[in-house]
Protein backbone atom coordinates (compact mmCIF):
# COMPACT_ATOMS: atom_id res chain seq x y z
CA UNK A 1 -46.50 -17.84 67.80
CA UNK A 2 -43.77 -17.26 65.47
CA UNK A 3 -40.87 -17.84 67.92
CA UNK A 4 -42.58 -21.32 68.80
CA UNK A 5 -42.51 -21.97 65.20
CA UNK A 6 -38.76 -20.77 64.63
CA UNK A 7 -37.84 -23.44 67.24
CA UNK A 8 -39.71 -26.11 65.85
CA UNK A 9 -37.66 -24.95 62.45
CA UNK A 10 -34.42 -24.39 63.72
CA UNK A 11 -34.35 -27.95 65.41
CA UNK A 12 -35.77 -29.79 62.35
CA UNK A 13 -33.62 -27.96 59.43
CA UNK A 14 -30.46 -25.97 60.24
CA UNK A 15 -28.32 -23.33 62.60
CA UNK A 16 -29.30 -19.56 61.95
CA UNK A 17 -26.57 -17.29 60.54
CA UNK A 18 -25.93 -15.65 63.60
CA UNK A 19 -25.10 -18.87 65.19
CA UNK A 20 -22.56 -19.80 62.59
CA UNK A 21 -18.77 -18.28 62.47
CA UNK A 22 -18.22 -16.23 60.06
CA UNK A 23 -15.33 -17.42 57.41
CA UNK A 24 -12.34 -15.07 57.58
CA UNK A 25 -12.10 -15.72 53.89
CA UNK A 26 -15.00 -13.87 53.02
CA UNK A 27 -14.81 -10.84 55.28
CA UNK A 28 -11.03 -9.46 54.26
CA UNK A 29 -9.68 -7.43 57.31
CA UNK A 30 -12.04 -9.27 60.13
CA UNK A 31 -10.24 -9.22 62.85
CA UNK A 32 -9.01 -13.22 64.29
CA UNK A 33 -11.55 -12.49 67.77
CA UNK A 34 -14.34 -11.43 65.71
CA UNK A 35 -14.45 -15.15 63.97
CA UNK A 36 -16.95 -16.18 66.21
CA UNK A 37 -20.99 -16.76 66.33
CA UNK A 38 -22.21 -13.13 66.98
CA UNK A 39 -24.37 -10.77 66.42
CA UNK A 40 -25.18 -6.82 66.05
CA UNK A 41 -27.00 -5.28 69.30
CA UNK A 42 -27.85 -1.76 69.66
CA UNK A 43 -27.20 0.41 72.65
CA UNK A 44 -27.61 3.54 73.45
CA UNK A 45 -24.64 6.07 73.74
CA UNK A 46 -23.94 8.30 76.76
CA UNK A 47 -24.80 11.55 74.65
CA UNK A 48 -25.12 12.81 71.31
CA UNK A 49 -22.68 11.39 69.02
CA UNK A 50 -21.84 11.89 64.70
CA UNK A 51 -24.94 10.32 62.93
CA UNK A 52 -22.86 9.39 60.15
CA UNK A 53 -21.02 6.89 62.88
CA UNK A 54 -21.81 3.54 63.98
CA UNK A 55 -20.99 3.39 67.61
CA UNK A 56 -24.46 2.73 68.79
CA UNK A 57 -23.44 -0.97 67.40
CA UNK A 58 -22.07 -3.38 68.87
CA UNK A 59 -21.26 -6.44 67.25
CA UNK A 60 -22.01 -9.16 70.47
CA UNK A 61 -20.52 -12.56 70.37
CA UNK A 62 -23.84 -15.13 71.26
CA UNK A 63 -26.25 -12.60 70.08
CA UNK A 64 -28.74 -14.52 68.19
CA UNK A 65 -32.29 -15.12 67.86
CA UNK A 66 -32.65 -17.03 71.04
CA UNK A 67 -30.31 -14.75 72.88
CA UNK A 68 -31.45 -11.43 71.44
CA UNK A 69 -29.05 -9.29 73.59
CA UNK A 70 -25.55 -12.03 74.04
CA UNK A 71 -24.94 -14.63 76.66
CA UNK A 72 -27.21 -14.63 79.64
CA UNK A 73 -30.29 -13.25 77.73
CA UNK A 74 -33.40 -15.22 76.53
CA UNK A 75 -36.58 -15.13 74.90
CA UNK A 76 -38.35 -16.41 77.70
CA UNK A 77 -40.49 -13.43 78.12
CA UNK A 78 -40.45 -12.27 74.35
CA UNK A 79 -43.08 -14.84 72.98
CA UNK A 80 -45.39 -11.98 71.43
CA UNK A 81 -42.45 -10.44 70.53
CA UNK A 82 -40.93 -10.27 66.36
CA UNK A 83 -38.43 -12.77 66.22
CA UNK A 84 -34.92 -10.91 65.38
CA UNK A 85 -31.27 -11.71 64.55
CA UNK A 86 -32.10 -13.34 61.58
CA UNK A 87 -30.28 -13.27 58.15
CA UNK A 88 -32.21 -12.77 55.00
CA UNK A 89 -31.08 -16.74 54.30
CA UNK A 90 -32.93 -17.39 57.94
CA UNK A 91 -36.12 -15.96 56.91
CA UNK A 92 -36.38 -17.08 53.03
CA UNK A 93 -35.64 -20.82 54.46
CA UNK A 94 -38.25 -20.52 57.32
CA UNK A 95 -40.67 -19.06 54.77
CA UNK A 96 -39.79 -22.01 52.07
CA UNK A 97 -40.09 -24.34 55.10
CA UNK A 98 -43.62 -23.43 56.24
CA UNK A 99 -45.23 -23.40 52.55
CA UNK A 100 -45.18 -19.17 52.27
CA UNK A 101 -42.62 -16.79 51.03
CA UNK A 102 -40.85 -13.72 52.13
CA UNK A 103 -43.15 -10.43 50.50
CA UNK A 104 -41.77 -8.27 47.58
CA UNK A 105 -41.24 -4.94 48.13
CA UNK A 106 -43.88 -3.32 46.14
CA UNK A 107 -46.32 -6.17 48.11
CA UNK A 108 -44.93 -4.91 51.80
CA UNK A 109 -45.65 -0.86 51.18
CA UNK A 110 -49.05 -1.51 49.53
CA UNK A 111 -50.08 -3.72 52.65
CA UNK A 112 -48.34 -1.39 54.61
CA UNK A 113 -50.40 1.58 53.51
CA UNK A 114 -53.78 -0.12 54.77
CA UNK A 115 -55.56 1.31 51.54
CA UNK A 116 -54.24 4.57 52.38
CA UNK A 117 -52.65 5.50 49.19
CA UNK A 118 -50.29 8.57 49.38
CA UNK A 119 -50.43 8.73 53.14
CA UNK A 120 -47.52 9.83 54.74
CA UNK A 121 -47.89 6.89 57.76
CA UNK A 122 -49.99 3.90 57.25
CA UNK A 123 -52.26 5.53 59.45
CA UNK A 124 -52.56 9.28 57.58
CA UNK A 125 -50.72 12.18 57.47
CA UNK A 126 -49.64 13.10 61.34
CA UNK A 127 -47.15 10.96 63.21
CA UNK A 128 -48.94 10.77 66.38
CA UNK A 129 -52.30 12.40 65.92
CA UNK A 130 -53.95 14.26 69.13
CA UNK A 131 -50.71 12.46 70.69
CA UNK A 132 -51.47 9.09 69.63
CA UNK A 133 -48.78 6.46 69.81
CA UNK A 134 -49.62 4.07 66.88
CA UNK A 135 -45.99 2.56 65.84
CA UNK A 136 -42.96 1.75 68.09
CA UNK A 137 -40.07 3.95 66.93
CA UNK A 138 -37.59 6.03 68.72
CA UNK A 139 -38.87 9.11 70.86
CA UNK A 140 -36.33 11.87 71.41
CA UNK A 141 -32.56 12.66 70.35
CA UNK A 142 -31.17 9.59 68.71
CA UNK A 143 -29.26 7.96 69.77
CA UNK A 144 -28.84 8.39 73.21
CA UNK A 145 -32.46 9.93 74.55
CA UNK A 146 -35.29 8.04 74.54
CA UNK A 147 -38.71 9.13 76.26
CA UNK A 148 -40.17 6.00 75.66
CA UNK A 149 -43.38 7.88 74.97
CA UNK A 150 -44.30 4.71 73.37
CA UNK A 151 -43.85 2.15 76.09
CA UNK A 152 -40.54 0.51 74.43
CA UNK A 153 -37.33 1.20 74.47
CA UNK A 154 -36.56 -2.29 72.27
CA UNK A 155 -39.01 -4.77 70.47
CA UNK A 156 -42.19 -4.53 71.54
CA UNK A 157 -45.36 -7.51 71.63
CA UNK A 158 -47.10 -7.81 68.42
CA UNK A 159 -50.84 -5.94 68.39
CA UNK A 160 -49.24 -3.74 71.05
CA UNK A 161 -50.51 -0.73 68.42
CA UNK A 162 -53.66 -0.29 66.46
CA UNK A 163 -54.12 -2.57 63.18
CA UNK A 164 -53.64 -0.73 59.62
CA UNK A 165 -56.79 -0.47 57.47
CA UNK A 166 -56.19 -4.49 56.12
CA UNK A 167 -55.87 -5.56 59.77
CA UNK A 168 -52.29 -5.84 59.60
CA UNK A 169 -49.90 -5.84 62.89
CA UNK A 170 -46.18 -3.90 63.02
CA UNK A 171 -46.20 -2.78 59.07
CA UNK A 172 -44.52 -0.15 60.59
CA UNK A 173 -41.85 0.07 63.47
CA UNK A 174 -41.09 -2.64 66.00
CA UNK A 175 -38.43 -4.35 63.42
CA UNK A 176 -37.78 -3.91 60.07
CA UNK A 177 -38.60 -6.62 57.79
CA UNK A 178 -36.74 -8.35 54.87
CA UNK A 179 -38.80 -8.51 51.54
CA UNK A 180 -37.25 -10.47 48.77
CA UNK A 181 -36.27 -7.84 46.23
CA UNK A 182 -32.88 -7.38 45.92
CA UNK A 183 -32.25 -3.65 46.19
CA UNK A 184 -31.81 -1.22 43.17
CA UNK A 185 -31.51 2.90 43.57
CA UNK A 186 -34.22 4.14 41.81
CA UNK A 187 -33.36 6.17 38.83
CA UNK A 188 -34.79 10.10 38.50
CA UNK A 189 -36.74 10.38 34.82
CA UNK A 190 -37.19 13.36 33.30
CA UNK A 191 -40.97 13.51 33.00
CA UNK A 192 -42.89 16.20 32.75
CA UNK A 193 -39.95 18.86 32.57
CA UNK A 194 -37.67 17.28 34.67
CA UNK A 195 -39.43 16.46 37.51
CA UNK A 196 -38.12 13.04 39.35
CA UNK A 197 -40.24 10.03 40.16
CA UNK A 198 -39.56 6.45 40.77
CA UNK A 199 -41.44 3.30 39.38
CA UNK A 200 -44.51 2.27 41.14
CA UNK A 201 -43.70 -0.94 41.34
CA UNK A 202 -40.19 -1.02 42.60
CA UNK A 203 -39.16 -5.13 41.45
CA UNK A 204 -36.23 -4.93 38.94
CA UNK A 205 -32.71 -5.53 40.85
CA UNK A 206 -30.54 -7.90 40.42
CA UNK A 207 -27.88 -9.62 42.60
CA UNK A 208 -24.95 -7.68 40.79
CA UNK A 209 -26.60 -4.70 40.81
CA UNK A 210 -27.39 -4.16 44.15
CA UNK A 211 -23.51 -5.36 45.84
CA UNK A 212 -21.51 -1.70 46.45
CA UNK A 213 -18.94 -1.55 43.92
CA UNK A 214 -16.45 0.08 46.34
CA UNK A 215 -16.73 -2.03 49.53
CA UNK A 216 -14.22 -5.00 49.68
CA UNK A 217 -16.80 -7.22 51.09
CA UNK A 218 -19.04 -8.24 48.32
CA UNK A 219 -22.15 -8.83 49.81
CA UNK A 220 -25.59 -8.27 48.08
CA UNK A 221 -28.22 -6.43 49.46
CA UNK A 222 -32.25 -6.85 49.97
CA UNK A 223 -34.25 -4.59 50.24
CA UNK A 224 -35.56 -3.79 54.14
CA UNK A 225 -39.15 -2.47 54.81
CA UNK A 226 -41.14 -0.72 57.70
CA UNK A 227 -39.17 0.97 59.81
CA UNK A 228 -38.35 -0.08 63.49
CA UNK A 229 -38.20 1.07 66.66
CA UNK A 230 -34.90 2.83 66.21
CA UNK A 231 -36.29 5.37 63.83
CA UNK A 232 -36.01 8.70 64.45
CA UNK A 233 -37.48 11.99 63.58
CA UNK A 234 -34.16 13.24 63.67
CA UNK A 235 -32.17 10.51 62.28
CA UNK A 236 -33.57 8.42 59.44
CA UNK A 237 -37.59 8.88 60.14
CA UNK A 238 -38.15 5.64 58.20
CA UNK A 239 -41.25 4.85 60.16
CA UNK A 240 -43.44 5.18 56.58
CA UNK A 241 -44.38 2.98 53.82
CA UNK A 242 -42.05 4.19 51.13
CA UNK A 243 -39.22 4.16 53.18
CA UNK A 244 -36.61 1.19 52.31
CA UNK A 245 -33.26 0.51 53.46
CA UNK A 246 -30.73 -1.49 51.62
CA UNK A 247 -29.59 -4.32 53.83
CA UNK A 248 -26.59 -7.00 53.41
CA UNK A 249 -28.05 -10.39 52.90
CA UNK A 250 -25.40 -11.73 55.89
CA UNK A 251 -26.36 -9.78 58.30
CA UNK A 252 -28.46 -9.98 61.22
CA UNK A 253 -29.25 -7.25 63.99
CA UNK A 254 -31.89 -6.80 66.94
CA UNK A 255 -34.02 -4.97 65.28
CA UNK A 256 -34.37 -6.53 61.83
CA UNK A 257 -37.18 -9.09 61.80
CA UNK A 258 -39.45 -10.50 59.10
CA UNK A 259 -43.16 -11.83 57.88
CA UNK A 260 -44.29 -14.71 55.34
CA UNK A 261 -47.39 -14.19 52.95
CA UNK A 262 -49.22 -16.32 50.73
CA UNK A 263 -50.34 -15.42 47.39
CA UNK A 264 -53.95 -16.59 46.82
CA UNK A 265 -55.24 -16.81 43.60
């Protein structure tokens, strides 16, 4: 299982981001009790709050892969479970390590789409058809109501939903998953008389390009894939295969995850 293998890793090669102190010199304003090992946890707020905010996070000194919700918590019963908490650095170094590679973007949404080209879902066009629950993501008012109409109100055990159409696990929902693109805003093109599309094949960004110009902390972005189990139909409904997120390369959260491929020939 992968968080058998992440041990194995961790104790042969190196410390996981989230269990390394950040440097004040690279994060200008951090406040001096925020220097610490930590990580960012979700939980849920009393009742409905701005979406534009962030106060359903809660950066949580000790959070880290093997303590996925701070001091006192384990993976003990999360074996089946996506490993999470890790930094884009964790996952391209535990990829490198066991002779794979962390997907591309344009690589994750075609496997995500199970052959089902132009779907909305990796399934087809409903969400949950006749009521079918076939993705962990977040059921009700985000993001303080949860139904749980899907059995999970965090990660959930791998093969806990139906396979895509390549036999693939969790392409969608559960966590979302770093690929190794960095991330680039697509550009409209006037095609057609005027009408907007973006490449196919998303590859193309660059380092530079994909760091916000504005934000004092210069930190690059991947690109995220899949959705996770914090998606909402009325928040950010990112539970499809076209939906990315742009993600800072230092930063880890519980519900950010990742997969290795190998390219055969």
């Amino acid at each position: 299982m992968l968080v058998g293998a992440v041990l194995r890793f961790r104790r042969k090669l190196l410390l996981f981001v989230a269990e390394i102190a950040p440097d004040p010199r690279d994060y200008p304003g951090l406040l001096p009790e925020l220097a610490q090992p930590g990580s960012l946890v979700f939980e849920p707020t009393d009742g409905p709050v701005d979406p534009a905010s962030v106060y359903w996070w809660d950066f949580r000194i000790g959070a880290n892969w093997h303590a996925p919700l701070g001091p006192g918590s384990s993976i003990a019963e999360l074996g089946d479970h996506p490993v999470v908490h890790v930094a884009h650095a964790d996952a391209l170094a535990y990829a490198e390590w066991a002779g794979k590679r962390l997907p591309t973007e344009a690589e994750f949404e075609f496997a995500a789409r199970g052959g089902l080209d132009g779907a909305d879902y990796a399934w087809g066009d409903e969400l949950a058809p006749h009521g079918a629950m076939l993705a962990n993501y977040w059921h009700g008012a985000f993001p303080h109501a949860n139904s749980l109409a899907d059995g999970w109100l965090r990660t959930s055990p791998v093969g806990s939903f139906p396979a895509n159409g390549f036999g693939l696990f969790d392409m969608i929902g559960n966590v979302w998953e770093w690929t190794d693109d960095w991330f680039a805003q697509p550009r409209a093109e006037k095609k057609h008389g005027g009408s907007c599309c973006i490449p196919a094949n998303p590859r193309g960004g660059t380092r530079g390009g994909s760091i916000v110009r504005k934000d004092p902390i210069r930190v690059p972005r991947k690109v995220l894939k899949g959705g996770s189990h914090l998606c909402a139909a009325d928040y950010c409904q990112r539970y499809r295969p076209s939906a990315r997120y742009a993600q800072p390369v230092d930063t880890s959260t519980c519900h950010i995850g990742f997969r290795c491929v190998i390219r055969r020939d």
